[in-house]
PDB file of N, CA and C in Angstrom:
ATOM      1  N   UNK A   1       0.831  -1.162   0.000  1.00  0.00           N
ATOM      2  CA  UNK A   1       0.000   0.000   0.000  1.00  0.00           C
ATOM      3  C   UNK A   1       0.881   1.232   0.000  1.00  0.00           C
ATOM      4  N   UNK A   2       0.586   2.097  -0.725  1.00  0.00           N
ATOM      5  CA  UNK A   2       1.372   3.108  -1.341  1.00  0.00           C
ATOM      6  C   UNK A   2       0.494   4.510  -0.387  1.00  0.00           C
ATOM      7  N   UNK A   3       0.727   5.244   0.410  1.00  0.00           N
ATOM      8  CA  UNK A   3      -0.385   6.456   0.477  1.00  0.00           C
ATOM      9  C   UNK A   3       0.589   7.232   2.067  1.00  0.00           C
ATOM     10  N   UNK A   4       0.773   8.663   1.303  1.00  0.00           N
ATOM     11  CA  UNK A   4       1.296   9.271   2.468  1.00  0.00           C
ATOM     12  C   UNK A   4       0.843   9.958   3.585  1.00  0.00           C
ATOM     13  N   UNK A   5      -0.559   9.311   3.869  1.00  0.00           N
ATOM     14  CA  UNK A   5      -1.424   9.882   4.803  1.00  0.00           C
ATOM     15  C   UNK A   5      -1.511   8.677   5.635  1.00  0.00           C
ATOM     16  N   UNK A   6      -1.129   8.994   6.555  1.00  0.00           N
ATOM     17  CA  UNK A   6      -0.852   8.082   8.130  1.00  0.00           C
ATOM     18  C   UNK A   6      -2.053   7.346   8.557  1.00  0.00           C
ATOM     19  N   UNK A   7      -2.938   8.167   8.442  1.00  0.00           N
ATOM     20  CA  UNK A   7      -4.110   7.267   9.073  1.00  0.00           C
ATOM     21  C   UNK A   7      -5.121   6.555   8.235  1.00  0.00           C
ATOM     22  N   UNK A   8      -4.902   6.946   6.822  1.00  0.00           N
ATOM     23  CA  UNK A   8      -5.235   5.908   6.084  1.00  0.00           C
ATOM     24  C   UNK A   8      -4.666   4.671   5.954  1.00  0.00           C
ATOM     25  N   UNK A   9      -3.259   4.608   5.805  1.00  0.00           N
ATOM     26  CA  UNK A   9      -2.207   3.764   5.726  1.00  0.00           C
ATOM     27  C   UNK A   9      -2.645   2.740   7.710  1.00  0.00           C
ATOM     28  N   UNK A  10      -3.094   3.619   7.871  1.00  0.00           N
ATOM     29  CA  UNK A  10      -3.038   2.531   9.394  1.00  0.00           C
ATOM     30  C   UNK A  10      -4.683   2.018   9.264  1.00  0.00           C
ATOM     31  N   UNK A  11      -5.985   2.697   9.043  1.00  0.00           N
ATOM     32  CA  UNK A  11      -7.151   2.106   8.474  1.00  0.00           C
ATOM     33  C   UNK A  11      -6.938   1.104   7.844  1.00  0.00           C
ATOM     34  N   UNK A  12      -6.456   1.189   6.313  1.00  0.00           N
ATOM     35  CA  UNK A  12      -6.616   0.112   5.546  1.00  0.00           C
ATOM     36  C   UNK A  12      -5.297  -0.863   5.768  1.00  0.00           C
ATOM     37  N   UNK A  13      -4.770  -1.209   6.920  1.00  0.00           N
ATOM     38  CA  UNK A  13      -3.548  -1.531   7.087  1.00  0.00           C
ATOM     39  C   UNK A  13      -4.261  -2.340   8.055  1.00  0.00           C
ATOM     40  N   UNK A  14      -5.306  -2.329   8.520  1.00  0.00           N
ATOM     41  CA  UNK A  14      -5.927  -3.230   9.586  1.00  0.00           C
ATOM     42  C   UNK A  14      -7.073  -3.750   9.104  1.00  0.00           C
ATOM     43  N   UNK A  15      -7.605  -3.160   8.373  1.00  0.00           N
ATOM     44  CA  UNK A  15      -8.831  -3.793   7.540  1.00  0.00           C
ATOM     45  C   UNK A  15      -8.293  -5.027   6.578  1.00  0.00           C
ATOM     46  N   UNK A  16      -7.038  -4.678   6.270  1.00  0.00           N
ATOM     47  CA  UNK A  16      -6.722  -5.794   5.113  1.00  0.00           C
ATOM     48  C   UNK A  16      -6.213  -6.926   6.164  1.00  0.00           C
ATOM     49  N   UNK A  17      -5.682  -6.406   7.258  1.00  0.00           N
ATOM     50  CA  UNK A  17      -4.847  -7.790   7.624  1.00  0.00           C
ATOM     51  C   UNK A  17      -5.905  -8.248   9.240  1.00  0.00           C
ATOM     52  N   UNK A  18      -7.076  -7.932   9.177  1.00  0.00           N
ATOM     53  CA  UNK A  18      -7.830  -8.586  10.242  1.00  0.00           C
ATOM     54  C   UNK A  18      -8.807  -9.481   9.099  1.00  0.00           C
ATOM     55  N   UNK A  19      -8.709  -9.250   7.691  1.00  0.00           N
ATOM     56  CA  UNK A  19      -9.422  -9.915   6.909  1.00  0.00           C
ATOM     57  C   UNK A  19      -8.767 -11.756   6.679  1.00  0.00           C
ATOM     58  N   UNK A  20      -7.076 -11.674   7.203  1.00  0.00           N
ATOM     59  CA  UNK A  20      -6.581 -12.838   7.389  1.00  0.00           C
ATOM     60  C   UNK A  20      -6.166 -13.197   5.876  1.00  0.00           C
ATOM     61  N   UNK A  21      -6.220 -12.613   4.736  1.00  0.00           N
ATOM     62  CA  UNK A  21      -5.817 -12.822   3.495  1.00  0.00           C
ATOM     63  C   UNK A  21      -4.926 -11.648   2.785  1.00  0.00           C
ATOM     64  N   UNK A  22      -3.962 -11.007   3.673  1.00  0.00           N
ATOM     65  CA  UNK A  22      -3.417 -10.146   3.216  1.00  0.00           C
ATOM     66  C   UNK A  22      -2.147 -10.232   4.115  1.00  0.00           C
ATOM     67  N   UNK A  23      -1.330  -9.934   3.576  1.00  0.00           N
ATOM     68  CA  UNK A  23       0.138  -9.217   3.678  1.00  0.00           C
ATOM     69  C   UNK A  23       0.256  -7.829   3.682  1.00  0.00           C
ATOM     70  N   UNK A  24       0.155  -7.086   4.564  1.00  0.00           N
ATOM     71  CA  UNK A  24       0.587  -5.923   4.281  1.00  0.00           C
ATOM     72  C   UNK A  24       1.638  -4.933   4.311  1.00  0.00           C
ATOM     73  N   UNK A  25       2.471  -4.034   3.017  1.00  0.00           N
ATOM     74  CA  UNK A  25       3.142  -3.310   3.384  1.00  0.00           C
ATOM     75  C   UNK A  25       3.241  -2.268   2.800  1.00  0.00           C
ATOM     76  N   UNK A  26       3.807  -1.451   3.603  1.00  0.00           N
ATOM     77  CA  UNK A  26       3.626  -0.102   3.237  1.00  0.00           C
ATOM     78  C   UNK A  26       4.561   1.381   2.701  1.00  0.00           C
ATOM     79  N   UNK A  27       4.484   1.994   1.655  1.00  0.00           N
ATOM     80  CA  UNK A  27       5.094   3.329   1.963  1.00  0.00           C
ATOM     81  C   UNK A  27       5.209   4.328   1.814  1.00  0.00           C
ATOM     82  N   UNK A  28       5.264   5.420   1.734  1.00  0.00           N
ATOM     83  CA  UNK A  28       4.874   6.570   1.536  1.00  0.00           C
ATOM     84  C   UNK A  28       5.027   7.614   0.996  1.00  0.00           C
ATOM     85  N   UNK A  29       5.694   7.625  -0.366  1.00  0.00           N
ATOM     86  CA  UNK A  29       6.117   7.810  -1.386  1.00  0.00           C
ATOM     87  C   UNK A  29       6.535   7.196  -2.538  1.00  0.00           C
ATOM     88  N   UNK A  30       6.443   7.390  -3.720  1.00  0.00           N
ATOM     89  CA  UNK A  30       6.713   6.312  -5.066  1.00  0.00           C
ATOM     90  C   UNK A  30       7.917   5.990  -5.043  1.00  0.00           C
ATOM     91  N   UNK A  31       9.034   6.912  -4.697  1.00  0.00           N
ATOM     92  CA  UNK A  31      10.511   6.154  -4.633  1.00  0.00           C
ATOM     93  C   UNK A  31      10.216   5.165  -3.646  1.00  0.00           C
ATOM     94  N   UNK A  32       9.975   4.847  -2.683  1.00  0.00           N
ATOM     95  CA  UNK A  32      10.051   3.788  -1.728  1.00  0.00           C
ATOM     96  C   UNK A  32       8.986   2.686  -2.572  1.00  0.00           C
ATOM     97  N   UNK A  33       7.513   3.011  -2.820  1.00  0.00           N
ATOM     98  CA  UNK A  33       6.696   2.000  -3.602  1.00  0.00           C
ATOM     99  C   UNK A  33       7.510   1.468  -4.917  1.00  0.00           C
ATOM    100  N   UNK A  34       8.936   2.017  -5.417  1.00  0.00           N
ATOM    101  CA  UNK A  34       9.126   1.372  -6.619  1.00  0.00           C
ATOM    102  C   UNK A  34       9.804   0.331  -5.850  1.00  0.00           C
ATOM    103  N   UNK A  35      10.655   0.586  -4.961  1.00  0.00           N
ATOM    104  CA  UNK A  35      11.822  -0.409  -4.344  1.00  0.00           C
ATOM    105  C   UNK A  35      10.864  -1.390  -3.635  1.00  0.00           C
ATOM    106  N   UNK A  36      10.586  -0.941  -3.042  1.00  0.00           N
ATOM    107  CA  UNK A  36       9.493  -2.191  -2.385  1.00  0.00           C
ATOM    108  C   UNK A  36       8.843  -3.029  -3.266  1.00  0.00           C
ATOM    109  N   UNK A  37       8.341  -2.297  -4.524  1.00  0.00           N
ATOM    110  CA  UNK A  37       7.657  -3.402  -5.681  1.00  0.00           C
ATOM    111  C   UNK A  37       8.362  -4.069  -6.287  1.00  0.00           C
ATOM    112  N   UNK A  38       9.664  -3.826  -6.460  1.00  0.00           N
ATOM    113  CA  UNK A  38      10.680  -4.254  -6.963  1.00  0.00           C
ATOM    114  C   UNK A  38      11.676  -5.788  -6.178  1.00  0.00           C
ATOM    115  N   UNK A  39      11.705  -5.240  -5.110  1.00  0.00           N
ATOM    116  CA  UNK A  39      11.965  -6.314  -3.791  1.00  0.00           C
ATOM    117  C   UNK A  39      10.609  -7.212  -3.750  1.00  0.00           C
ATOM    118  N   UNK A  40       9.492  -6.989  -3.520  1.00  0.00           N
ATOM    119  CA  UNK A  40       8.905  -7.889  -3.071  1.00  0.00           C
ATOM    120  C   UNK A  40       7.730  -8.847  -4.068  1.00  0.00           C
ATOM    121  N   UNK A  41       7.790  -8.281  -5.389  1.00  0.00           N
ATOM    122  CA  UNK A  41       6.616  -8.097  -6.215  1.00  0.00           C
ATOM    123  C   UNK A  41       5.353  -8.552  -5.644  1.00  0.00           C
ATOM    124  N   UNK A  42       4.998  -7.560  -5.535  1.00  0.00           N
ATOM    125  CA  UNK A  42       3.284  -8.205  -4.971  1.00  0.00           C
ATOM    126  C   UNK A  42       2.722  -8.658  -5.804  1.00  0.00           C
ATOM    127  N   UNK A  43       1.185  -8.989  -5.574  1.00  0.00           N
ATOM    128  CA  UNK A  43       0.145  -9.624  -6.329  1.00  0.00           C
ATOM    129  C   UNK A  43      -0.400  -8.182  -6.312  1.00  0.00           C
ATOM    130  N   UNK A  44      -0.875  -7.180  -5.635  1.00  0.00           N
ATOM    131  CA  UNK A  44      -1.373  -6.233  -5.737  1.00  0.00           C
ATOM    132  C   UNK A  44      -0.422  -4.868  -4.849  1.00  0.00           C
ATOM    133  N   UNK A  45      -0.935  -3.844  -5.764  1.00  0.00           N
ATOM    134  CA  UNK A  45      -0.641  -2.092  -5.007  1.00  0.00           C
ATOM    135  C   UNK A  45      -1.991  -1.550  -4.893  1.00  0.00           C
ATOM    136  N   UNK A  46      -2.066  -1.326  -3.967  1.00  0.00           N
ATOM    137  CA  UNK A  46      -2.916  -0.089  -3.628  1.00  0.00           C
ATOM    138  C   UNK A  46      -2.409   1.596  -3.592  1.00  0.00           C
ATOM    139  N   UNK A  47      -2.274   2.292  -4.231  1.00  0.00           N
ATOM    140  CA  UNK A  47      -1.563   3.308  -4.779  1.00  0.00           C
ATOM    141  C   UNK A  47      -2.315   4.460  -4.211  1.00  0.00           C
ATOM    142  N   UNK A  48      -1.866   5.362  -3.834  1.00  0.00           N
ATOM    143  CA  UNK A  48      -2.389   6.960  -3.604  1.00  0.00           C
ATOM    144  C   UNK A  48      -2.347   7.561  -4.802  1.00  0.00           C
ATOM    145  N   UNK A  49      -3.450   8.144  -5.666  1.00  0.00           N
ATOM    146  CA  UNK A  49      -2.719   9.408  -6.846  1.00  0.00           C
ATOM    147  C   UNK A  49      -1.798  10.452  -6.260  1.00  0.00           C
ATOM    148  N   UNK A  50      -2.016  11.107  -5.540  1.00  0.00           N
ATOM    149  CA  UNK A  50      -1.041  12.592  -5.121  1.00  0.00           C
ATOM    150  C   UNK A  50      -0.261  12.096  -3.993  1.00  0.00           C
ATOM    151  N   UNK A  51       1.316  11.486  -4.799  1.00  0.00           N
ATOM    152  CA  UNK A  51       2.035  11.308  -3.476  1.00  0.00           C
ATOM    153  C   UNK A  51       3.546  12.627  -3.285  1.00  0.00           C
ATOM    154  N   UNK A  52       3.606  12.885  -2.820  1.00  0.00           N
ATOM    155  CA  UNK A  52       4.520  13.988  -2.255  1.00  0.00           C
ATOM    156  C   UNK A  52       5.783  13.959  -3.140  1.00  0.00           C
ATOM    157  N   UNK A  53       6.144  13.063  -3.284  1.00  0.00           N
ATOM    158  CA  UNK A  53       7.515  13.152  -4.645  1.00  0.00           C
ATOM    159  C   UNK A  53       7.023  13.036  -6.179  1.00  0.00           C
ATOM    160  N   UNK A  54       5.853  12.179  -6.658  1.00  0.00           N
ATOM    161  CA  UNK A  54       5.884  11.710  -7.686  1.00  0.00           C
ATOM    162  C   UNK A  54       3.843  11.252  -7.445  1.00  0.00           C
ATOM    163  N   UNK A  55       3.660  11.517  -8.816  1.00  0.00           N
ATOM    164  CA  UNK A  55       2.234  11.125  -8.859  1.00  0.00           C
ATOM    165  C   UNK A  55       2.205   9.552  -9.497  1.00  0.00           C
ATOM    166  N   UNK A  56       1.182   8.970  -9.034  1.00  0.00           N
ATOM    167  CA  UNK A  56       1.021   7.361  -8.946  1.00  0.00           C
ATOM    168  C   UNK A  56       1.066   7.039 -10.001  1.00  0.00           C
ATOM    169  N   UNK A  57       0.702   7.853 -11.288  1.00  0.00           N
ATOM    170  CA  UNK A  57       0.938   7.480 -12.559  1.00  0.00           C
ATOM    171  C   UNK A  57       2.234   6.980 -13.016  1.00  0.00           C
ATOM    172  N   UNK A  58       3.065   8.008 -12.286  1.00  0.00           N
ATOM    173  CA  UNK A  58       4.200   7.487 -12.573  1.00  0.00           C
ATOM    174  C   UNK A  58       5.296   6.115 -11.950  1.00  0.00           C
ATOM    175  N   UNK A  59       4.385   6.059 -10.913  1.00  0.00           N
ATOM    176  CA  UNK A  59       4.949   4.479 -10.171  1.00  0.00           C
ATOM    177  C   UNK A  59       4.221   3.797 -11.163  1.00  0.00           C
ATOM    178  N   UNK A  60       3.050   3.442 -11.595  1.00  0.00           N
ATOM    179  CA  UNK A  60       2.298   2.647 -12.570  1.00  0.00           C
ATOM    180  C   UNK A  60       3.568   2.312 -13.336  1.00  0.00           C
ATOM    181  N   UNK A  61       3.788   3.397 -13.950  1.00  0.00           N
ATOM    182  CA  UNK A  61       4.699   3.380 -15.182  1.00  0.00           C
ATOM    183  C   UNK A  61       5.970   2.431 -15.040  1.00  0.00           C
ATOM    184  N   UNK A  62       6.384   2.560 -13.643  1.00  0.00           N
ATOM    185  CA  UNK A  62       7.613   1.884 -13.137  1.00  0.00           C
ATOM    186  C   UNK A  62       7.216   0.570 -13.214  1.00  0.00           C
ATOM    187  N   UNK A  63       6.085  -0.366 -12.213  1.00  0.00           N
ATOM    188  CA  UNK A  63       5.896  -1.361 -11.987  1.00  0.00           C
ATOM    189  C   UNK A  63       5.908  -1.843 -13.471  1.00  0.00           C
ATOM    190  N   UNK A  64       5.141  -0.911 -14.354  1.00  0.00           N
ATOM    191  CA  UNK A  64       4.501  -1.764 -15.661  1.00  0.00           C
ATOM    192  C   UNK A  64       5.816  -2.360 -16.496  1.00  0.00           C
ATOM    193  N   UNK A  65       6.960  -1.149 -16.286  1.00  0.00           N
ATOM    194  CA  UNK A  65       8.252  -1.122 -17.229  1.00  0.00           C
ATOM    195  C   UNK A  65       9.179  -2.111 -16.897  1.00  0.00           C
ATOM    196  N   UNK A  66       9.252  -2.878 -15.625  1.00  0.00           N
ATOM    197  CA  UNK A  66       9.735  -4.043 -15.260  1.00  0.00           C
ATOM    198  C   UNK A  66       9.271  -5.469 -15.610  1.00  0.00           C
ATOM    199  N   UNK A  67       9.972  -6.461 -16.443  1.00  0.00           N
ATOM    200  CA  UNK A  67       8.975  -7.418 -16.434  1.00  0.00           C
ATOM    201  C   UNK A  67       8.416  -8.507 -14.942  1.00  0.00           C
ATOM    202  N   UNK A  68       9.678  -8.105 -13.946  1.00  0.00           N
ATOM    203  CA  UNK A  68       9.372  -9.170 -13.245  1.00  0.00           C
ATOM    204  C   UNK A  68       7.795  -8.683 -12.128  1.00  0.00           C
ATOM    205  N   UNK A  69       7.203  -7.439 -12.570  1.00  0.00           N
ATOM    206  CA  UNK A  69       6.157  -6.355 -11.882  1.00  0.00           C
ATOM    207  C   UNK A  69       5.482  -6.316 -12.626  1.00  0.00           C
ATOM    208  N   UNK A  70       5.372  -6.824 -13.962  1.00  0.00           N
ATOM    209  CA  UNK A  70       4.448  -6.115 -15.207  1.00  0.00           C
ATOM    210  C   UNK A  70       2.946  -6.703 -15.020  1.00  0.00           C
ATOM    211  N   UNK A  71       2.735  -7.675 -14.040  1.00  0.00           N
ATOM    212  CA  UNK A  71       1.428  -8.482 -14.007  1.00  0.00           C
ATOM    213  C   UNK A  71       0.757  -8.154 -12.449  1.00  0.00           C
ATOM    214  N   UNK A  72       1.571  -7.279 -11.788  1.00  0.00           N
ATOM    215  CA  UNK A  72       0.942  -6.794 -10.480  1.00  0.00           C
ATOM    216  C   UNK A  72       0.065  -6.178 -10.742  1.00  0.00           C
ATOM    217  N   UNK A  73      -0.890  -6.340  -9.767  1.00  0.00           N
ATOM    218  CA  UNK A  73      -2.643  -5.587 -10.092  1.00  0.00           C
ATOM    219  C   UNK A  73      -2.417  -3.952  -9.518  1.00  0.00           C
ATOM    220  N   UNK A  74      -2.525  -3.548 -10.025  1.00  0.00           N
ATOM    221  CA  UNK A  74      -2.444  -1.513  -9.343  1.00  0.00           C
ATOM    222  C   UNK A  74      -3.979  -1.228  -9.348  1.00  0.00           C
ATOM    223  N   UNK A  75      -4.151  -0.792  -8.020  1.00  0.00           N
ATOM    224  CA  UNK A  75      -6.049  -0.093  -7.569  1.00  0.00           C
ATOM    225  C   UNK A  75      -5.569   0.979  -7.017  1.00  0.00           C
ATOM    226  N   UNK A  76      -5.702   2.359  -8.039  1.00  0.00           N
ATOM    227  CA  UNK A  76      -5.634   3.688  -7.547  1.00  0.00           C
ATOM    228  C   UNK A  76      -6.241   4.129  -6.339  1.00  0.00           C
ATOM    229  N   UNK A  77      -6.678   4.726  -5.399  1.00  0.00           N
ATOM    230  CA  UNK A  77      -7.028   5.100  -4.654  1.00  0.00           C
ATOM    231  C   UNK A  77      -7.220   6.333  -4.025  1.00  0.00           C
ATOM    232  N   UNK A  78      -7.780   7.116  -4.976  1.00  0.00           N
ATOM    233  CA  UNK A  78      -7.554   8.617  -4.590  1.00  0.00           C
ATOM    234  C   UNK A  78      -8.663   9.567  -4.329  1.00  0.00           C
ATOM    235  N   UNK A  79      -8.700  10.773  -4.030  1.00  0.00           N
ATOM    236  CA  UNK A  79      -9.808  11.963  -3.702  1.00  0.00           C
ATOM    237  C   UNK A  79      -9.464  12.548  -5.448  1.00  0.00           C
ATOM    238  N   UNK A  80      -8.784  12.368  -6.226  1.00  0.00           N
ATOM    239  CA  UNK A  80      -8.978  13.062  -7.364  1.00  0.00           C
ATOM    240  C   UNK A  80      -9.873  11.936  -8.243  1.00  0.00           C
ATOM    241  N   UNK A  81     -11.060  12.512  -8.869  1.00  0.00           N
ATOM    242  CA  UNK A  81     -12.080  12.453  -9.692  1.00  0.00           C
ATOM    243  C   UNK A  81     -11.845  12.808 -10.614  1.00  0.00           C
ATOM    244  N   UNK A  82     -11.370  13.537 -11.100  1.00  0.00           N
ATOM    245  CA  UNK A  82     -11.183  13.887 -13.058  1.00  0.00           C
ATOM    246  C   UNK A  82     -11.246  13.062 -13.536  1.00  0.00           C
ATOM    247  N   UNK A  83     -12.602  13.033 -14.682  1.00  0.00           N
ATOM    248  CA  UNK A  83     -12.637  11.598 -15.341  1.00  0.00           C
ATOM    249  C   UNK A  83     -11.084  11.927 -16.424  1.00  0.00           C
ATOM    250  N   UNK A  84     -10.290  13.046 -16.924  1.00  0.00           N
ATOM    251  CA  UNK A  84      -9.630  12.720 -17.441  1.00  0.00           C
ATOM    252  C   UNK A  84      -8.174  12.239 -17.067  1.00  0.00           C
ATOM    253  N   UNK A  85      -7.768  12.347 -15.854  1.00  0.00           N
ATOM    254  CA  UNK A  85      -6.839  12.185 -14.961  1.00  0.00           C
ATOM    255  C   UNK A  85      -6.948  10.352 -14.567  1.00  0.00           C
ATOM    256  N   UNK A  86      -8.154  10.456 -14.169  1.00  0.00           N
ATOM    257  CA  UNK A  86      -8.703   8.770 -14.112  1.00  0.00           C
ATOM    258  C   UNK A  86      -8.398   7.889 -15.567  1.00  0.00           C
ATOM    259  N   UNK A  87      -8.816   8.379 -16.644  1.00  0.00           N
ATOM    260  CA  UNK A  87      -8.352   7.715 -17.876  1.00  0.00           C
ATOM    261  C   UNK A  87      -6.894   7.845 -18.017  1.00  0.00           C
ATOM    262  N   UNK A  88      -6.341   8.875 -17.618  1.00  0.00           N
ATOM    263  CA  UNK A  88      -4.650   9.171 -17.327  1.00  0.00           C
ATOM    264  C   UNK A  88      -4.209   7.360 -17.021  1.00  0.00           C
ATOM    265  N   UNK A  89      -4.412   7.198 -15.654  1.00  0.00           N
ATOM    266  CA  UNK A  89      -3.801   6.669 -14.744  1.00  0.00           C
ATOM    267  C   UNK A  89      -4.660   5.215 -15.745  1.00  0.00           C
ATOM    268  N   UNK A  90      -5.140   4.813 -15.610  1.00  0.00           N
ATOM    269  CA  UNK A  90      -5.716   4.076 -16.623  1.00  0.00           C
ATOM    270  C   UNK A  90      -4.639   3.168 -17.973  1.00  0.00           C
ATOM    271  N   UNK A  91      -4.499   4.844 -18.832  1.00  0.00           N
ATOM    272  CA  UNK A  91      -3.323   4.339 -19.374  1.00  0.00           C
ATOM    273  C   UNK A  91      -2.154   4.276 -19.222  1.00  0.00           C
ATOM    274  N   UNK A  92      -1.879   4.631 -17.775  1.00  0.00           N
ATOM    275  CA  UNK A  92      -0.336   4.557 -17.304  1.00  0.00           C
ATOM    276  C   UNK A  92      -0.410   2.957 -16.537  1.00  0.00           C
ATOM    277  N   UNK A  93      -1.464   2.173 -16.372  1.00  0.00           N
ATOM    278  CA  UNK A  93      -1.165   0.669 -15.841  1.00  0.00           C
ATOM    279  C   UNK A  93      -2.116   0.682 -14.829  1.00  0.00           C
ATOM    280  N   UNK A  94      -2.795   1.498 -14.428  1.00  0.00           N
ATOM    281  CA  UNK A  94      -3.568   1.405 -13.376  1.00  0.00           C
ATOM    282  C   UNK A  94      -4.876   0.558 -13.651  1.00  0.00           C
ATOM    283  N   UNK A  95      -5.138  -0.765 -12.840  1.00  0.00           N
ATOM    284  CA  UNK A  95      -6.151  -2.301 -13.462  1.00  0.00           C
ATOM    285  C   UNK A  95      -7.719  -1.188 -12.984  1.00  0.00           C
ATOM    286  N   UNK A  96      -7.938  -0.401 -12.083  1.00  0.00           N
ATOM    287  CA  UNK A  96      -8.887  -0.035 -10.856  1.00  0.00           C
ATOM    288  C   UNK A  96      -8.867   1.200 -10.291  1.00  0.00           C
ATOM    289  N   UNK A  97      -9.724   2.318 -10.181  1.00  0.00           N
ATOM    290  CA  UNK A  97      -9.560   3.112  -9.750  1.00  0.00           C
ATOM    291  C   UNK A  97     -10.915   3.185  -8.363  1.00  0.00           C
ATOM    292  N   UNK A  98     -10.847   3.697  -7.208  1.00  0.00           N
ATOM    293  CA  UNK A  98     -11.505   3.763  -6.335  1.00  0.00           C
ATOM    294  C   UNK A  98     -11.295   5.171  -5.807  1.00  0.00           C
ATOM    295  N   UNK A  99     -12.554   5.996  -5.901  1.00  0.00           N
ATOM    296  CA  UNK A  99     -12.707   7.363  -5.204  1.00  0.00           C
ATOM    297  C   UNK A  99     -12.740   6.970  -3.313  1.00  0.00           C
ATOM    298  N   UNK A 100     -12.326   7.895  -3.159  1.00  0.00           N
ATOM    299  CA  UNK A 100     -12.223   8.185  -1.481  1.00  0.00           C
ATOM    300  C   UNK A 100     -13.369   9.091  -1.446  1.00  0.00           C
ATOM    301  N   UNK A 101     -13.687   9.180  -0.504  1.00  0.00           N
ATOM    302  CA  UNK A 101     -14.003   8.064   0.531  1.00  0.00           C
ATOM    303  C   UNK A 101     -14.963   6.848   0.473  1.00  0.00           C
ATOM    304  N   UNK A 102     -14.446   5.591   0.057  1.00  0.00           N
ATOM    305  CA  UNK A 102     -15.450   4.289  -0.062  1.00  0.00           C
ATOM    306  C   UNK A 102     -15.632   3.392   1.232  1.00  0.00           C
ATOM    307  N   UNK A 103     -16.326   2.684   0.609  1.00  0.00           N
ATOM    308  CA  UNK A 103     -16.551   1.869   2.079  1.00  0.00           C
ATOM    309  C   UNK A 103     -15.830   0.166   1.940  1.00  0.00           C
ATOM    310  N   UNK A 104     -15.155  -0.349   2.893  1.00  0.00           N
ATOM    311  CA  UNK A 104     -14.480  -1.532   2.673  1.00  0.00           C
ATOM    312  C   UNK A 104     -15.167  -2.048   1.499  1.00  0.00           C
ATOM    313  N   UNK A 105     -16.201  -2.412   1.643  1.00  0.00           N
ATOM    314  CA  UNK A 105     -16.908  -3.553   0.891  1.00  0.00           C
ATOM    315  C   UNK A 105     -16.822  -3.514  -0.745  1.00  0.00           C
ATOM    316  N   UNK A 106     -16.151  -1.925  -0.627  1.00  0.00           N
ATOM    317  CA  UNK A 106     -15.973  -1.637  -2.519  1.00  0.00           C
ATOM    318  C   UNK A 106     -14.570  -1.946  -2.554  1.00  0.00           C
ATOM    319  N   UNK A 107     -13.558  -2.277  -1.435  1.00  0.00           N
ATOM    320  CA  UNK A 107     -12.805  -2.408  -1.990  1.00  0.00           C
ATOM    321  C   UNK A 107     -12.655  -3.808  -1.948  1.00  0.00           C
ATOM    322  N   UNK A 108     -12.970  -4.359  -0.823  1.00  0.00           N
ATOM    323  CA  UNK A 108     -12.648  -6.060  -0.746  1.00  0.00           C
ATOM    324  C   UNK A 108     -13.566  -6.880  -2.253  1.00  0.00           C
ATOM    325  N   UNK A 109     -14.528  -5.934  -2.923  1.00  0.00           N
ATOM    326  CA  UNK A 109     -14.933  -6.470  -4.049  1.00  0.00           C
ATOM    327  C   UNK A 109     -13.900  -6.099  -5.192  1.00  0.00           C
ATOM    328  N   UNK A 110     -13.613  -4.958  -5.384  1.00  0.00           N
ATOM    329  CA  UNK A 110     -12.636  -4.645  -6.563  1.00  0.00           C
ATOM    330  C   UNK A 110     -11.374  -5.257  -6.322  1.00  0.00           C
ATOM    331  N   UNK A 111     -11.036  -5.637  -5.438  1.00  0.00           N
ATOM    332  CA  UNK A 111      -9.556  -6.879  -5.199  1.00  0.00           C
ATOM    333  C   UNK A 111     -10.186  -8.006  -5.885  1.00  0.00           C
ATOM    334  N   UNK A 112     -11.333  -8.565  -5.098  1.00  0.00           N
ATOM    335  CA  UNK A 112     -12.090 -10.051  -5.931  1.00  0.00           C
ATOM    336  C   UNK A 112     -11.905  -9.765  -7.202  1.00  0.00           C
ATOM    337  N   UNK A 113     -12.308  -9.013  -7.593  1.00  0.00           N
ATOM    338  CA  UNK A 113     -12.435  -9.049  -9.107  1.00  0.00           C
ATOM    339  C   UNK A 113     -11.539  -9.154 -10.229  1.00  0.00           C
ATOM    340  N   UNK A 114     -10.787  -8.666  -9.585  1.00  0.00           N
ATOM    341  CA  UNK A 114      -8.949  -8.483 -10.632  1.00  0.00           C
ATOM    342  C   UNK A 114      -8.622  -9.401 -10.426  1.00  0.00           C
ATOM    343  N   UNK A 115      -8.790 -10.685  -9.122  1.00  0.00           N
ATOM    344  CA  UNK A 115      -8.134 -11.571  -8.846  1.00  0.00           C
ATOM    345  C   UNK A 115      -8.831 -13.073  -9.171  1.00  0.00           C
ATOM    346  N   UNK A 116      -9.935 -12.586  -9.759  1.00  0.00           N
ATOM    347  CA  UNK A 116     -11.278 -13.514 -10.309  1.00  0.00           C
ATOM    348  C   UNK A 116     -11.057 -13.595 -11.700  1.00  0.00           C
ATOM    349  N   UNK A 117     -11.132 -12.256 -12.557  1.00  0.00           N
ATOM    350  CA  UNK A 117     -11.499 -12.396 -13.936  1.00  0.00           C
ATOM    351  C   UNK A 117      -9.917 -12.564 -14.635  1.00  0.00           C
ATOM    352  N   UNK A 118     -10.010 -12.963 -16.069  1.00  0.00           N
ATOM    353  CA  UNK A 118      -9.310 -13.576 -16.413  1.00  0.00           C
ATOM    354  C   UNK A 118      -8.086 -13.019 -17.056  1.00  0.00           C
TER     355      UNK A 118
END
């Protein structure tokens, strides 16, 4: 999980791992989310759009440009709405986008789903 706001990062940092099917880790800027994606390849990122060094588009871009990252699922997660910013991130690798503020249940479904369909 990618997001430089503390108490989100600690919300969904307990929601995912009291669900008992998650690993979670975290950090708080895209230079650290590339190294970490890079070290650990996940199955999924949960990404912030507006992170303090670098916008999520451009970590997209990173994960996508690696092959051993190129199949990690990316679910944006942001307060920015621009449907054209959203199609942005879209074509920078992003599988999912989710407006803030949602409620678990949209997200524990939009994980199912990337991890369901084919």
């Amino acid at each position: 999980m990618v997001d430089d706001d503390e108490q989100i990062v600690a919300l969904l940092t307990e929601l995912l791992e009291s669900d008992g099917r998650f690993e979670v880790e975290t950090a708080d800027n895209g230079y650290d989310a590339g190294v970490l994606t890079e070290r650990l390849m996940p199955d999924l990122v949960l990404l912030d759009y507006m992170l303090p060094d670098v916008n999520g588009n451009i970590v997209c871009k990173r994960i996508r440009s690696n092959p051993m990252t190129e199949s990690t699922r990316i679910i944006i997660i942001s307060g920015a709405t621009d449907q054209d910013e959203i199609a942005q991130m879209a074509r920078d690798g992003a599988d999912d986008f989710i407006a803030k503020p949602f409620h678990p249940d949209v997200l524990f479904s939009r994980v199912g789903a990337l991890f369901t369909s084919p």
